[in-house]
N, C-alpha and C. Protein backbone atom coordinates (compact mmCIF):
# COMPACT_ATOMS: atom_id res chain seq x y z
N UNK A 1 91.20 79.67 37.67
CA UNK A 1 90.90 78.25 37.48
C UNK A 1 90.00 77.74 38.60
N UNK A 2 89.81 78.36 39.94
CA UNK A 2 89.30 77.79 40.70
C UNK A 2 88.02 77.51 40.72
N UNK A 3 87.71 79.22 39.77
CA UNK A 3 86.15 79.31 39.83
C UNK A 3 85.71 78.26 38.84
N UNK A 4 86.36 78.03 37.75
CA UNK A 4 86.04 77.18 36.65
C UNK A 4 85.78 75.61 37.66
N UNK A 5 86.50 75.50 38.48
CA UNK A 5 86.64 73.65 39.47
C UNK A 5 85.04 74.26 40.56
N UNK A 6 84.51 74.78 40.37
CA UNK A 6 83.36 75.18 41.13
C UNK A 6 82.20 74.04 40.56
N UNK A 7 82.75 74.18 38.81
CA UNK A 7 81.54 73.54 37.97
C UNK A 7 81.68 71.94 38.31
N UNK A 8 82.24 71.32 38.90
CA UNK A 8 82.64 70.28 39.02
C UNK A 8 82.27 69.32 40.36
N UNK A 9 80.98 69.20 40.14
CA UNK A 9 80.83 68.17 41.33
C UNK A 9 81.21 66.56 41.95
N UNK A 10 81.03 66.13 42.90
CA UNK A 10 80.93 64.81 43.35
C UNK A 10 79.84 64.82 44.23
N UNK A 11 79.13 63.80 43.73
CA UNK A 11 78.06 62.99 44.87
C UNK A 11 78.31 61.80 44.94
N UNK A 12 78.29 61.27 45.88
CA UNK A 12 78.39 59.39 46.15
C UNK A 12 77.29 58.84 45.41
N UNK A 13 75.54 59.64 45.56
CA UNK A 13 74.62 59.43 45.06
C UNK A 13 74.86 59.11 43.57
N UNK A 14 75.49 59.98 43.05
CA UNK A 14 75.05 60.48 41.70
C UNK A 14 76.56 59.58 40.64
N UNK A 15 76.00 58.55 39.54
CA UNK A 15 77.41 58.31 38.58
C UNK A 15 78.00 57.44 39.57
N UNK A 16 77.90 56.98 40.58
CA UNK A 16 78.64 56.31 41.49
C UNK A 16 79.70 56.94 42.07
N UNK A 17 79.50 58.19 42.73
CA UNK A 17 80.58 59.22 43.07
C UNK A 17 81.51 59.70 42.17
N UNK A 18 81.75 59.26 41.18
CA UNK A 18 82.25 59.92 39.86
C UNK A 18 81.97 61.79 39.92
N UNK A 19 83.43 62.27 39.40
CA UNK A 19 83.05 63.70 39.33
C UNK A 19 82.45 63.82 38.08
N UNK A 20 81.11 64.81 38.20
CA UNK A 20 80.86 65.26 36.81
C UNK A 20 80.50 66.72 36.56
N UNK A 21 79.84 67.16 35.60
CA UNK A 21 79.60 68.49 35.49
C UNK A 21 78.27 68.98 35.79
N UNK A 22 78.78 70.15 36.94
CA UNK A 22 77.34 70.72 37.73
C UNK A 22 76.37 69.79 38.16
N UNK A 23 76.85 68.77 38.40
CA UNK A 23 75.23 68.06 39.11
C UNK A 23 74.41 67.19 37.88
N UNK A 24 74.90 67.72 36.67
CA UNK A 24 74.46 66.69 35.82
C UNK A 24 74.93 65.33 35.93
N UNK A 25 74.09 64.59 34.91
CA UNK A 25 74.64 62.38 34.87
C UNK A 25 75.74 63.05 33.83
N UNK A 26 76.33 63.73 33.60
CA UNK A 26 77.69 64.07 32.59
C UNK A 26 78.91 63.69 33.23
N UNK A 27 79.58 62.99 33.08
CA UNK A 27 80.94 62.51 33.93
C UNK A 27 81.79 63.26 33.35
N UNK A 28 82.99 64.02 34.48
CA UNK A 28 84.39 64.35 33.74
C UNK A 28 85.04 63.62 32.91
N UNK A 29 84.96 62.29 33.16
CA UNK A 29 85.58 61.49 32.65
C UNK A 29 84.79 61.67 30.53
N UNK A 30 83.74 61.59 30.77
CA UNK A 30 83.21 61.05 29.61
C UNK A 30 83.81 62.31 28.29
N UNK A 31 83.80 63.42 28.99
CA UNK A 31 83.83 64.88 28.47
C UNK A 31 85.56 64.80 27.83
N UNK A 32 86.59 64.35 28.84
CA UNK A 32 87.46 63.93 28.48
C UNK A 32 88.11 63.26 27.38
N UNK A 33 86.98 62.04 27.41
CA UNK A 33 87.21 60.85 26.50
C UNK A 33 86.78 61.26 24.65
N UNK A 34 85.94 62.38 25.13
CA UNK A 34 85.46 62.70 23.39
C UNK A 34 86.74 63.45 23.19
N UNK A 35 87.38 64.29 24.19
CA UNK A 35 88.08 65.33 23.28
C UNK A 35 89.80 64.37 22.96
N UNK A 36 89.74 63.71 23.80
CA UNK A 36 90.96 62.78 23.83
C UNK A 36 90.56 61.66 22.03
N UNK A 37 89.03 61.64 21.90
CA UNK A 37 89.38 60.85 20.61
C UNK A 37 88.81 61.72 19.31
N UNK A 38 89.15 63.41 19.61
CA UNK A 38 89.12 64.27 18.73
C UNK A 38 87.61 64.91 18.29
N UNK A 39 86.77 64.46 19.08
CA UNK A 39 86.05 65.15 18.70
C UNK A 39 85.76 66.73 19.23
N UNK A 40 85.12 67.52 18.44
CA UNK A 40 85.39 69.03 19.05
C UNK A 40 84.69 69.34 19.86
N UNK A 41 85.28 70.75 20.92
CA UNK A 41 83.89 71.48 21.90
C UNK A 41 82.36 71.61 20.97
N UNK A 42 83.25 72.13 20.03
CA UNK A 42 81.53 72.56 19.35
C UNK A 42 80.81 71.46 19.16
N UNK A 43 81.32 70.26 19.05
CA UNK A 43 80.40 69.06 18.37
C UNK A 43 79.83 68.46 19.90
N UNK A 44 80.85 68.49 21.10
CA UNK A 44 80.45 67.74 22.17
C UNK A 44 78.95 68.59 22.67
N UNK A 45 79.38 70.29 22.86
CA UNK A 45 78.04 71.18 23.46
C UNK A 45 76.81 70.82 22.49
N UNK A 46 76.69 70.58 20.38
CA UNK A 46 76.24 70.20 20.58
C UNK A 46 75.09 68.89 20.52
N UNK A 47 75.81 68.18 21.09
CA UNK A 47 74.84 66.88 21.21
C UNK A 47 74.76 66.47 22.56
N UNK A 48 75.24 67.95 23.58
CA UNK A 48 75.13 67.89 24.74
C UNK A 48 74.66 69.11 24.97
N UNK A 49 73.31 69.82 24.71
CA UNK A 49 72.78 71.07 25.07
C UNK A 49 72.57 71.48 26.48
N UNK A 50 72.69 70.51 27.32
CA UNK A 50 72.99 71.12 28.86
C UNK A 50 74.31 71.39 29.12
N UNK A 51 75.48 71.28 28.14
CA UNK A 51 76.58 71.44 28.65
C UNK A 51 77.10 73.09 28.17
N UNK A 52 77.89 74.00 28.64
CA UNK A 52 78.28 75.09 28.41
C UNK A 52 79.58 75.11 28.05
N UNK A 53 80.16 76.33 27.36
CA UNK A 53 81.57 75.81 27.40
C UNK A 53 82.17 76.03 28.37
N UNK A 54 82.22 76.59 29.32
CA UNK A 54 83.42 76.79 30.45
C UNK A 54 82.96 75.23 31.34
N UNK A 55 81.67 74.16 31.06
CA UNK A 55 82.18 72.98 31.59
C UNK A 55 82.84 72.31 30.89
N UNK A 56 83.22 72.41 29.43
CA UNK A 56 84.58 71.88 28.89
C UNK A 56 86.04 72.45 29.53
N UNK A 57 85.64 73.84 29.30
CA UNK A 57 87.01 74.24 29.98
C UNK A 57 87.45 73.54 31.27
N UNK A 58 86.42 73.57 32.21
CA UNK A 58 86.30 72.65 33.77
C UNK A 58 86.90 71.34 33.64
N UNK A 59 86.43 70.37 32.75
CA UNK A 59 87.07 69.28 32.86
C UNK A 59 88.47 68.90 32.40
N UNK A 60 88.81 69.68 31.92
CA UNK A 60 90.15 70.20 31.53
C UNK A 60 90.97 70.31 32.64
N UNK A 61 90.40 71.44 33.07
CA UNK A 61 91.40 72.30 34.18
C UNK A 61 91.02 71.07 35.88
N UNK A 62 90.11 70.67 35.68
CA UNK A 62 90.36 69.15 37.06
C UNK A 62 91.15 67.93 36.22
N UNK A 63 91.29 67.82 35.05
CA UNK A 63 92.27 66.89 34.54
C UNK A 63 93.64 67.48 34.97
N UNK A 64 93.88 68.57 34.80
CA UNK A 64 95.10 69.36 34.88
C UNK A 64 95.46 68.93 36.08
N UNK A 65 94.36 69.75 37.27
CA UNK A 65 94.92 69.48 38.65
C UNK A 65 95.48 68.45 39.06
N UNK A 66 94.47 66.90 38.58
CA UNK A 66 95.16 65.61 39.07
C UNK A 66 96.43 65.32 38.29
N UNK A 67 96.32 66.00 37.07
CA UNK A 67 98.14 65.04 36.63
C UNK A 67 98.77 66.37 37.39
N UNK A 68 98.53 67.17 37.87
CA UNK A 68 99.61 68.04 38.61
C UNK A 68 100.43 67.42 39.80
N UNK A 69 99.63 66.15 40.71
CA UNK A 69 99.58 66.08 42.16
C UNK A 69 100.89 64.73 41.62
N UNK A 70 101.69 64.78 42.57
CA UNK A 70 103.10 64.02 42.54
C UNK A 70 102.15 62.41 43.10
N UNK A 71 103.16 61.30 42.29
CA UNK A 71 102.70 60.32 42.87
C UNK A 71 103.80 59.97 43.80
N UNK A 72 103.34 59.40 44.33
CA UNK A 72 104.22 58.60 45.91
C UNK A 72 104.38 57.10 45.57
N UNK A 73 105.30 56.50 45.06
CA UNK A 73 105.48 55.04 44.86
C UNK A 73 106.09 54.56 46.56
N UNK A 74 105.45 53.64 46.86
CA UNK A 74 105.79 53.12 48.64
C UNK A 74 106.53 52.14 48.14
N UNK A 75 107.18 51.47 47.09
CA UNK A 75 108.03 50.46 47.00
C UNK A 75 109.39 51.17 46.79
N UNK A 76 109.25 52.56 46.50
CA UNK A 76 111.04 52.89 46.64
C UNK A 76 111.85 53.01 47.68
């Protein structure tokens, strides 16, 4: 999985520091949002021909990571 979180950049420059894929204006977030309202890999790569599939797999597996990380509530 790690190598797959390789594909996954942040620039402050770029998207407004938003992570996205490889350096492209493609946001994790956005990649997310199609498959969350069903649309498929095959349909997202293509009407997104710079995208590959292992950067679907990628945004996946950095979604994964963050719901992995425990939250800390400071009011308990």
């Amino acid at each position: 999985m790690t190598e797959l979180l390789t594909r996954i950049t942040i620039d402050p420059g770029q998207c407004h520091g938003r992570p996205c894929i490889r350096g492209l204006r493609i946001r994790v977030a956005d990649v997310l949002e199609m498959l969350a309202n069903g649309i498929s890999a095959e349909e997202i790569l293509k009407d997104f021909p710079d995208l590959e599939p292992d950067d679907i797999r990628a945004s996946m597996a950095y979604a994964a990571t963050l719901a992995g990380h425990p939250v800390v509530n400071a009011a308990e």
